[in-house]
C-alpha atoms as a PDB file:
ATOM      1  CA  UNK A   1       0.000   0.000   0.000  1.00  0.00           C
ATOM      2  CA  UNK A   2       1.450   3.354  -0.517  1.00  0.00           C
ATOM      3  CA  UNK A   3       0.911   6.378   1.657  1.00  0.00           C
ATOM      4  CA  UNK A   4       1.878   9.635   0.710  1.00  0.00           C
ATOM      5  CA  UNK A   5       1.737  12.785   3.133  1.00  0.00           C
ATOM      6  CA  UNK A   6       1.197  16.303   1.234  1.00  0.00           C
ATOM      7  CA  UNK A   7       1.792  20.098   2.765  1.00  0.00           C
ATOM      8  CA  UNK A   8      -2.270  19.194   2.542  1.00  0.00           C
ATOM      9  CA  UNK A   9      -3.109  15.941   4.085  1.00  0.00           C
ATOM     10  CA  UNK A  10      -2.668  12.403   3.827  1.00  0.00           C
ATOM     11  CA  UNK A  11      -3.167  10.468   0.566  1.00  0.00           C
ATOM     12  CA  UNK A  12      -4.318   6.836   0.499  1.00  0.00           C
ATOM     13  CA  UNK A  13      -3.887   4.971  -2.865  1.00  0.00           C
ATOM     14  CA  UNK A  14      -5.906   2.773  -4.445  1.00  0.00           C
ATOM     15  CA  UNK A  15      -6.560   0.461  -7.360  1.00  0.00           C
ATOM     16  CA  UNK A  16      -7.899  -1.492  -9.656  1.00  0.00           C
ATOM     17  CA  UNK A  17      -6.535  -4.326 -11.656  1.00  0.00           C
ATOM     18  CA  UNK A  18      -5.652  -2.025 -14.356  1.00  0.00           C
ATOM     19  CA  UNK A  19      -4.472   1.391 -13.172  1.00  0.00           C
ATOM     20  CA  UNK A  20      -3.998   2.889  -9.724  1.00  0.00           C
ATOM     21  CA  UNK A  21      -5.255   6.522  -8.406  1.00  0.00           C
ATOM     22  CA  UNK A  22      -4.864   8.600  -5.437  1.00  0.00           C
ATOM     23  CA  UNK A  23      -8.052   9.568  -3.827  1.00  0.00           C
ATOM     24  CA  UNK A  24      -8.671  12.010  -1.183  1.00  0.00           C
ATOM     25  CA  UNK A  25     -10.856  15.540   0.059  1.00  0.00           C
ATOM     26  CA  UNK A  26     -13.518  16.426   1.812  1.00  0.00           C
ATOM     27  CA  UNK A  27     -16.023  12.935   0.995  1.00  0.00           C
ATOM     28  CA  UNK A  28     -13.107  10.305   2.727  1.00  0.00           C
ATOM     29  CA  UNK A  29     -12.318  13.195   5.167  1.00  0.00           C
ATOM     30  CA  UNK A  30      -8.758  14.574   4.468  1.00  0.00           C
ATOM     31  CA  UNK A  31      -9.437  17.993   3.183  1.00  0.00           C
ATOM     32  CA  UNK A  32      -9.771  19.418  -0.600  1.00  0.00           C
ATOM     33  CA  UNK A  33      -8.148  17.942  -3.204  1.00  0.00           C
ATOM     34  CA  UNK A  34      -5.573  20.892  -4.526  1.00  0.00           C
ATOM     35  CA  UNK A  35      -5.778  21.434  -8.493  1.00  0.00           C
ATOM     36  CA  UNK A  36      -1.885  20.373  -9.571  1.00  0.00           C
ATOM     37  CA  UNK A  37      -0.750  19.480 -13.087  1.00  0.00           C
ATOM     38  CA  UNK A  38      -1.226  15.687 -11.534  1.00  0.00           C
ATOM     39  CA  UNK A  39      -4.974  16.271 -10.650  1.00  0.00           C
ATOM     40  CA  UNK A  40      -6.777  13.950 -12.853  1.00  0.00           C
ATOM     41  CA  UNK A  41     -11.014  13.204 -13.321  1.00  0.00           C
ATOM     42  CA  UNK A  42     -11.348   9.435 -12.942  1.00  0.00           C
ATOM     43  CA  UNK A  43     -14.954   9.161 -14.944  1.00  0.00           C
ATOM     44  CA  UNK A  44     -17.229   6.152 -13.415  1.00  0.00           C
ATOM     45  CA  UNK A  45     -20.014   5.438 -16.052  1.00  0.00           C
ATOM     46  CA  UNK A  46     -22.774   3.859 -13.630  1.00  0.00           C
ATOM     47  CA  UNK A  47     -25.967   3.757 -15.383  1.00  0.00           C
ATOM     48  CA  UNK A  48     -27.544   5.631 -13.037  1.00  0.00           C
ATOM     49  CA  UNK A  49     -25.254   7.640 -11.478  1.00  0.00           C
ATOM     50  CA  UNK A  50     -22.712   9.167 -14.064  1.00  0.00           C
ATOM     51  CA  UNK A  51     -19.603  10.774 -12.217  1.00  0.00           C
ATOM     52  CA  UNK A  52     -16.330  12.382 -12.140  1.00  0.00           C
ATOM     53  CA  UNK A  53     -14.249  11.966  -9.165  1.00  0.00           C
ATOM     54  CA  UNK A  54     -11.571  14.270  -8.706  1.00  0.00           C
ATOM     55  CA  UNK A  55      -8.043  12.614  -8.116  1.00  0.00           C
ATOM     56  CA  UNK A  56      -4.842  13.781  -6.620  1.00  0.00           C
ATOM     57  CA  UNK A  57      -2.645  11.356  -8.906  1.00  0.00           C
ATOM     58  CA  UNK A  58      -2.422   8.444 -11.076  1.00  0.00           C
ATOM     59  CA  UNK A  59       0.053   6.915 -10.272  1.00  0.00           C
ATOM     60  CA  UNK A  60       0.307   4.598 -13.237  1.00  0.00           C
ATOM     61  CA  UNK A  61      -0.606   1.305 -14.995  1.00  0.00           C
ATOM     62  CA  UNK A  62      -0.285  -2.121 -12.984  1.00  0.00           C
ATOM     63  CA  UNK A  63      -1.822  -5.124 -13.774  1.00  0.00           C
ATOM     64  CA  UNK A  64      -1.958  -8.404 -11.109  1.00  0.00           C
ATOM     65  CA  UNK A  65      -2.918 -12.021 -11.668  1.00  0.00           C
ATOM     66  CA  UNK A  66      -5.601 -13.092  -9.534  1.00  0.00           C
ATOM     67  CA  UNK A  67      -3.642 -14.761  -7.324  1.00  0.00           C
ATOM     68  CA  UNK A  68      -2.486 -12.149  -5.942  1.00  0.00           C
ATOM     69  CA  UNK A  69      -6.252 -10.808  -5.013  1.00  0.00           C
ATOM     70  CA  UNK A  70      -7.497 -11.102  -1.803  1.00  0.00           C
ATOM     71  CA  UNK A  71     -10.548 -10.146  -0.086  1.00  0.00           C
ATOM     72  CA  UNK A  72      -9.199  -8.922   2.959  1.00  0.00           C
ATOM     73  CA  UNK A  73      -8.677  -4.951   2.943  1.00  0.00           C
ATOM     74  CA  UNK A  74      -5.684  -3.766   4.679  1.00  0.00           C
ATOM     75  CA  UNK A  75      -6.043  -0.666   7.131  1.00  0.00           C
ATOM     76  CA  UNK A  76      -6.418   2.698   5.650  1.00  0.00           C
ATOM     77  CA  UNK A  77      -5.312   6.153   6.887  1.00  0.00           C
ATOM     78  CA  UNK A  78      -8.526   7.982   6.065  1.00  0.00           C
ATOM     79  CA  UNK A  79     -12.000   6.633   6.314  1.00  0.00           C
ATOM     80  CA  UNK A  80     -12.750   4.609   3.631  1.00  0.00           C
ATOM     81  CA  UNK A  81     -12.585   0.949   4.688  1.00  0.00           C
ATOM     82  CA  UNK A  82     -16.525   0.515   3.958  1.00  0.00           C
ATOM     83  CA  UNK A  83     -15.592   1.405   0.268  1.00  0.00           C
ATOM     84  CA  UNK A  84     -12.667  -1.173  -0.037  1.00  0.00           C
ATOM     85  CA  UNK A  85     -13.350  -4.987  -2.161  1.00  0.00           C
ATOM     86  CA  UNK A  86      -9.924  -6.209  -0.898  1.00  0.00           C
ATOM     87  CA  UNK A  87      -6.273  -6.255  -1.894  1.00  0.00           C
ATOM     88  CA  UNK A  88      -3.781  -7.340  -4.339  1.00  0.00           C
ATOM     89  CA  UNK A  89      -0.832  -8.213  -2.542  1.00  0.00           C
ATOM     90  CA  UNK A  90       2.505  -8.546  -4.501  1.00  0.00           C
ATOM     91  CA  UNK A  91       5.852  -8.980  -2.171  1.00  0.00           C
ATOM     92  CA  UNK A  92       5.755  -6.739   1.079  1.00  0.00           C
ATOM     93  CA  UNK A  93       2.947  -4.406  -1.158  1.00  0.00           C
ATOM     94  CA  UNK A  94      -0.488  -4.425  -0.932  1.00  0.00           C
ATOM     95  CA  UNK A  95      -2.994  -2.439  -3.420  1.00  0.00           C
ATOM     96  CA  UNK A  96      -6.342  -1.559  -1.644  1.00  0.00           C
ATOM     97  CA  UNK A  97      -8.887  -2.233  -3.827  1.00  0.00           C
ATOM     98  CA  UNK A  98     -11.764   0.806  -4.514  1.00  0.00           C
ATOM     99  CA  UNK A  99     -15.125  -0.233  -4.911  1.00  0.00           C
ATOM    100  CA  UNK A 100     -16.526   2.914  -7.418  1.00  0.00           C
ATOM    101  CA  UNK A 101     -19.941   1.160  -7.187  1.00  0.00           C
ATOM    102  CA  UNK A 102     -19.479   1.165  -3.635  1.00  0.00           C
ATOM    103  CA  UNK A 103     -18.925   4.698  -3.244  1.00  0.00           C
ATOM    104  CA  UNK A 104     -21.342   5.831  -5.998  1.00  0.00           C
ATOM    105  CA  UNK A 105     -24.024   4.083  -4.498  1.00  0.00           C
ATOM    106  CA  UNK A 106     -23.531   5.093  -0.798  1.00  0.00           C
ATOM    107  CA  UNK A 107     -25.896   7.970   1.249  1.00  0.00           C
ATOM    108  CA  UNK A 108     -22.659   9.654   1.919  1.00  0.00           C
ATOM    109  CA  UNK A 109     -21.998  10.018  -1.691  1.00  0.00           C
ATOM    110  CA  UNK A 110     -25.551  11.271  -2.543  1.00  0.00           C
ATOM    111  CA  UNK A 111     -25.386  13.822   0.173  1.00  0.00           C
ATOM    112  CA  UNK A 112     -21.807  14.943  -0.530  1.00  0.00           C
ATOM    113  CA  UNK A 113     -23.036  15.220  -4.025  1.00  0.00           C
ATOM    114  CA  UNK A 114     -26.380  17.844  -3.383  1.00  0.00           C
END
């Protein structure tokens, strides 16, 4: 898992089996997300509930075999364990998995969203 600590807050990163993001602000609870050259929309095309989520960095293109999936999440510095589908693990490493579906579809999102 890799933390990274800005002037601003505390980053968590996260990913996906096919690229890997840095997520933060005011919905997981570590302030606003400052605009940088690395700032970066991550576009989630739910059929119901199109969205751009604002990123602090992508931090580039990984891809894991399966094996190295598993369902446990590891801890997280800011509040977003609810949103987590697991880990890929790969040597002393692990990648927290984001849900997007989880997140799109929670209150907290809907309400952060009015």
């Amino acid at each position: 898992m890799q933390v990274k600590k800005t002037g601003d807050g505390i980053n968590q990163s996260f990913t996906n089996p096919d690229y890997n993001a840095t997520l933060s602000g005011q919905f997981l609870g570590s302030g606003t997300t400052p605009l940088t050259r690395n700032t970066r929309v991550l576009v989630a095309n739910h059929r119901e509930i199109p969205a751009g989520l604002l990123v602090d960095e992508v931090l580039g293109f990984r891809r894991f075999a399966e094996t190295e999936f598993s369902g446990d999440a590891p801890p997280t510095v800011v509040r977003c364990d609810r949103y987590l589908a697991g880990a890929f693990r790969r040597g002393p490493e692990q990648w927290p998995v984001l849900s997007l579906r989880a997140v799109l579809e929670s209150t907290a999102f809907a309400e952060a969203a009015a």
